[in-house]
C-alpha atoms as a PDB file:
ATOM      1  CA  UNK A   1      68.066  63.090 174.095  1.00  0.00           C
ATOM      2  CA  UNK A   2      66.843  61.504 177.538  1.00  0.00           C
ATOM      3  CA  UNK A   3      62.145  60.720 177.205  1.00  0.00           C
ATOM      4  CA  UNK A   4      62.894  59.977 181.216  1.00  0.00           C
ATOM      5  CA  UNK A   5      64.722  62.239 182.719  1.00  0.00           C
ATOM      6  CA  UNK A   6      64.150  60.697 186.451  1.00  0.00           C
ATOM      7  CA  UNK A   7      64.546  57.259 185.188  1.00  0.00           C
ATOM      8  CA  UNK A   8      67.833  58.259 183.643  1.00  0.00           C
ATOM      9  CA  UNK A   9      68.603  60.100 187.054  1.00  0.00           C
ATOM     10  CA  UNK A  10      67.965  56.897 189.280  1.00  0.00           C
ATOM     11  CA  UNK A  11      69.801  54.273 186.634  1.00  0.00           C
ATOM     12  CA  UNK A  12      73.012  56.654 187.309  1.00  0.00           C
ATOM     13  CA  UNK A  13      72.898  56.481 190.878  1.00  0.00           C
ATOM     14  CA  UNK A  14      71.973  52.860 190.739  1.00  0.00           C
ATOM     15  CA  UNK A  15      75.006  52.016 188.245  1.00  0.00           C
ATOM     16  CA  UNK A  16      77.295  53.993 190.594  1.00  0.00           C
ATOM     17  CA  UNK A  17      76.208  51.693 193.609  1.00  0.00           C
ATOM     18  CA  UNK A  18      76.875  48.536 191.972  1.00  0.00           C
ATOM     19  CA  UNK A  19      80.284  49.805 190.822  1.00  0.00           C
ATOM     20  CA  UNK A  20      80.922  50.879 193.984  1.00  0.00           C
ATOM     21  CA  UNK A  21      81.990  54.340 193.250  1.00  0.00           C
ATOM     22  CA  UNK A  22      82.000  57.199 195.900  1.00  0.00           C
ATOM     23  CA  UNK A  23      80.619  59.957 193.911  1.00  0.00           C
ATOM     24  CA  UNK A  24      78.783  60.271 190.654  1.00  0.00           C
ATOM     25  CA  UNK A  25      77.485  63.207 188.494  1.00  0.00           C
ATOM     26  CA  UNK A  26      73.648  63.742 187.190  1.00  0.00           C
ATOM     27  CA  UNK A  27      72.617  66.337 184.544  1.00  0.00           C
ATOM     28  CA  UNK A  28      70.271  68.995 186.736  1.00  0.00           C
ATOM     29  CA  UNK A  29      66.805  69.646 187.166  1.00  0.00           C
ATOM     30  CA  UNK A  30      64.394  71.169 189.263  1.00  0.00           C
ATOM     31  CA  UNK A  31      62.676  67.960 190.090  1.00  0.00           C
ATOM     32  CA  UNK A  32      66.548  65.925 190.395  1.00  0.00           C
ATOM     33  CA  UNK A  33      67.422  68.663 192.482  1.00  0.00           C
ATOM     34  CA  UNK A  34      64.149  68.249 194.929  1.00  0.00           C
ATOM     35  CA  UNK A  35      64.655  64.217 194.487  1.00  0.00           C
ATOM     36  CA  UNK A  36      68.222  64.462 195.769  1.00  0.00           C
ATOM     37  CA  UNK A  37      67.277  67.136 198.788  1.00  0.00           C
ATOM     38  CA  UNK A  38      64.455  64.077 199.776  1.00  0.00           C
ATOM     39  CA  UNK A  39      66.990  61.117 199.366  1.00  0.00           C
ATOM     40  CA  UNK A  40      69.580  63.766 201.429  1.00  0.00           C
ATOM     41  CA  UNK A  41      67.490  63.827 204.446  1.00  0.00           C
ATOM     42  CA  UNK A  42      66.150  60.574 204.477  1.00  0.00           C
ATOM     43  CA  UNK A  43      70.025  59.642 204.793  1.00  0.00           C
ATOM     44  CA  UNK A  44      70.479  57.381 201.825  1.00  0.00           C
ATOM     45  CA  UNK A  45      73.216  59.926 200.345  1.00  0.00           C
ATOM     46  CA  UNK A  46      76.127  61.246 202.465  1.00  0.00           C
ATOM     47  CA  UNK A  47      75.955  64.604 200.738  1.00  0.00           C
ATOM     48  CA  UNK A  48      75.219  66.675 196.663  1.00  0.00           C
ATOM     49  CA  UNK A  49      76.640  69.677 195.966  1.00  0.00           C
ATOM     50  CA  UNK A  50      74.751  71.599 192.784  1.00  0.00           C
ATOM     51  CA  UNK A  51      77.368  73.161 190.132  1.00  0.00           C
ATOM     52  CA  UNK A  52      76.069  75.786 187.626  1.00  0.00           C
ATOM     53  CA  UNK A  53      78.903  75.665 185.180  1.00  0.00           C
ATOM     54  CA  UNK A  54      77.161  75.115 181.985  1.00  0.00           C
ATOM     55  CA  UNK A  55      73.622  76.168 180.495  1.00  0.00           C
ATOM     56  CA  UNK A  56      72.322  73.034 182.469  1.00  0.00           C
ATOM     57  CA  UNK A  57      74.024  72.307 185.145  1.00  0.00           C
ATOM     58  CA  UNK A  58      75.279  69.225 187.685  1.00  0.00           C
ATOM     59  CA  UNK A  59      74.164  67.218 190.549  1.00  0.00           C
ATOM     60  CA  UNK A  60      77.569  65.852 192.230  1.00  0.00           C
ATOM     61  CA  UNK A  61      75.680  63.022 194.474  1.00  0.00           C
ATOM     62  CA  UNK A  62      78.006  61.246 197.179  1.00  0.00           C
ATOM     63  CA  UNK A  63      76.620  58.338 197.702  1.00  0.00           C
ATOM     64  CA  UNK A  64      76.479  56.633 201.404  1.00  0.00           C
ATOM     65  CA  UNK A  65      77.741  53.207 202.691  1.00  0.00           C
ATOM     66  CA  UNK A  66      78.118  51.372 205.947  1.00  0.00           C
ATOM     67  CA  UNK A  67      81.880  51.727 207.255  1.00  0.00           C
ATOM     68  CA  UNK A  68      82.493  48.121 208.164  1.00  0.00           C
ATOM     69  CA  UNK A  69      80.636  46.191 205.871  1.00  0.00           C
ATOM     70  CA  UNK A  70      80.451  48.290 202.456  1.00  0.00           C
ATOM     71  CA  UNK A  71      77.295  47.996 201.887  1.00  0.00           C
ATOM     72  CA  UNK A  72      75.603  50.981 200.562  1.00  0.00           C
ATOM     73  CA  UNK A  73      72.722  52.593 202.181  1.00  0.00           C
ATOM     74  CA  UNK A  74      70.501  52.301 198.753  1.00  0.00           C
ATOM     75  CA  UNK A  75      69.329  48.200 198.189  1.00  0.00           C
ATOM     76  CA  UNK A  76      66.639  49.491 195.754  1.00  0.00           C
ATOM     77  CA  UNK A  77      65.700  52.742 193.369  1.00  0.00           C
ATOM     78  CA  UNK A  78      62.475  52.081 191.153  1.00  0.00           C
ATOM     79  CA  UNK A  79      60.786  53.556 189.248  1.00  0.00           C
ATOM     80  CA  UNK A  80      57.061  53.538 189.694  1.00  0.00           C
ATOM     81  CA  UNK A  81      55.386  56.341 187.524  1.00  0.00           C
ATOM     82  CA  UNK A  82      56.890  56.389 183.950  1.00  0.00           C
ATOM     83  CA  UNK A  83      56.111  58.775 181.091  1.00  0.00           C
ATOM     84  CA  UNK A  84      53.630  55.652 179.440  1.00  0.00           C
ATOM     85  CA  UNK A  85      51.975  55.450 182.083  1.00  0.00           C
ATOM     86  CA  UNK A  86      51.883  57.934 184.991  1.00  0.00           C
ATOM     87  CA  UNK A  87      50.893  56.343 188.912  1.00  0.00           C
ATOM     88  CA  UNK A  88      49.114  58.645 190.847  1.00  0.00           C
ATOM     89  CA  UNK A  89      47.987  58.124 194.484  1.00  0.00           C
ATOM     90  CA  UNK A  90      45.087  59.955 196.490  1.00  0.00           C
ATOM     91  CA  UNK A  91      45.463  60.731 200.407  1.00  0.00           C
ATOM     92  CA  UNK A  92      44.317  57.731 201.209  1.00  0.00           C
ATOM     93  CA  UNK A  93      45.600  55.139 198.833  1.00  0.00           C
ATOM     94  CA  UNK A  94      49.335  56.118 199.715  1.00  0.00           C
ATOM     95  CA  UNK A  95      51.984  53.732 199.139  1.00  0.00           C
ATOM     96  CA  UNK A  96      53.772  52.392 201.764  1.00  0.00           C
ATOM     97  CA  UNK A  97      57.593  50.736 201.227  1.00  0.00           C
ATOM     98  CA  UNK A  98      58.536  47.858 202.813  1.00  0.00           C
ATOM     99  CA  UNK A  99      56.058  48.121 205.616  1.00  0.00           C
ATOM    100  CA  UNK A 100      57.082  52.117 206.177  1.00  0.00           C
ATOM    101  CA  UNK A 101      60.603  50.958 206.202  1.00  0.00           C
ATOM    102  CA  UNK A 102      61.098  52.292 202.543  1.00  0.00           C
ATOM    103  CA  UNK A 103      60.525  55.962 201.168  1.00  0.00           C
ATOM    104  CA  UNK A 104      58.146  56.867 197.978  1.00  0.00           C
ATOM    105  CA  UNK A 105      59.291  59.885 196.368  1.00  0.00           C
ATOM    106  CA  UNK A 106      56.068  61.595 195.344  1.00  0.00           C
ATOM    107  CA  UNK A 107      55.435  65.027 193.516  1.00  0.00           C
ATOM    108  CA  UNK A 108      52.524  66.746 195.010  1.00  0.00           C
ATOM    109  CA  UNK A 109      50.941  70.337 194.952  1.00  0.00           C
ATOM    110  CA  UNK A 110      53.208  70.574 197.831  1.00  0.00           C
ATOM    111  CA  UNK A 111      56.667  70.296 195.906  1.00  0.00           C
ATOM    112  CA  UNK A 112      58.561  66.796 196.349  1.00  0.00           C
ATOM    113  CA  UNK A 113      57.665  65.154 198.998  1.00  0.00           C
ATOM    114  CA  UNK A 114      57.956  61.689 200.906  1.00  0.00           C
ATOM    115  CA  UNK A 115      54.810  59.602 201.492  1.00  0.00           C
ATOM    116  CA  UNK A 116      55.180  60.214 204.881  1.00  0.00           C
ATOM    117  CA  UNK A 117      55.161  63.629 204.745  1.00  0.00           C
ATOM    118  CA  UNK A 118      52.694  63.867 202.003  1.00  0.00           C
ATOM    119  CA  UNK A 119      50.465  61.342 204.615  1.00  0.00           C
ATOM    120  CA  UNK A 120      51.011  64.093 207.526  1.00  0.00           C
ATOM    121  CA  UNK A 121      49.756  66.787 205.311  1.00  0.00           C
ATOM    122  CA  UNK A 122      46.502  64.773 203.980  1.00  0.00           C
ATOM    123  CA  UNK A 123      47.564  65.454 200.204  1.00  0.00           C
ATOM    124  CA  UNK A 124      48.605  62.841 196.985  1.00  0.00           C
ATOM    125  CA  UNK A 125      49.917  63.275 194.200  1.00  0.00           C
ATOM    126  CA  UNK A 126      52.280  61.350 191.622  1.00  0.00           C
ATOM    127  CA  UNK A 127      54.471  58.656 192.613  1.00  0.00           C
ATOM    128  CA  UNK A 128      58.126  58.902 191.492  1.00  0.00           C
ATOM    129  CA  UNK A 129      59.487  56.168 192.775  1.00  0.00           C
ATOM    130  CA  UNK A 130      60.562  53.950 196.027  1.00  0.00           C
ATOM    131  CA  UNK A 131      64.006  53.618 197.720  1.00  0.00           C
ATOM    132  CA  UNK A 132      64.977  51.436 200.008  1.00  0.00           C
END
């Protein structure tokens, strides 16, 4: 039994990045399945494809990285709220990664969103984590 379901969701896709593997499998969820959407067209994966063959379910994630130099396109996945203690940001106390060159993964009223999205639309909520 996972207690953190998202932190266990970003430590896969982290592990598959250092070992340089192509594709890698998450157990699904609602919220992994809006997470990977965001990180899909932010362009840090290449592509997911959702399978429904068991009560649960998959996330096949293929991860993304640069043709010449094979580096991927993720440095960085962390976590920021945690189920000990939850981070949540107001409209105007929005985080911003790396100077805007980063991405916060935040769940709002709105569904989950980016923190520049979630800035657009003048709402907070609670910070998942940043990528970069």
């Amino acid at each position: 039994m996972v207690t953190d379901p998202i932190a266990d969701f970003l430590t896969r896709v982290r592990n598959a990045i250092k070992a340089k593997h192509r594709i890698v499998e998450v157990p699904a969820s609602n919220l992994k399945k809006s997470m990977t959407k965001v990180l899909h067209e932010k362009g840090y994966i290449l592509n997911y494809k959702f399978e429904d063959d068991n009560a649960q379910g998959n996330i096949k994630i293929a991860l993304k990285y640069d043709p010449e130099t094979k580096t991927p396109a993720i440095s960085k996945l962390e976590r920021v709220s945690k189920p000990g203690l939850r981070k949540y940001s107001d409209s105007e106390n929005l985080p911003r990664v790396l100077n805007g060159l980063g991405v916060a993964i935040m769940s709002t009223s709105k569904g989950v969103i980016t923190d520049k999205e979630a800035r657009t639309l003048k709402i907070g909520g609670e910070v998942l984590c940043y990528v970069y």
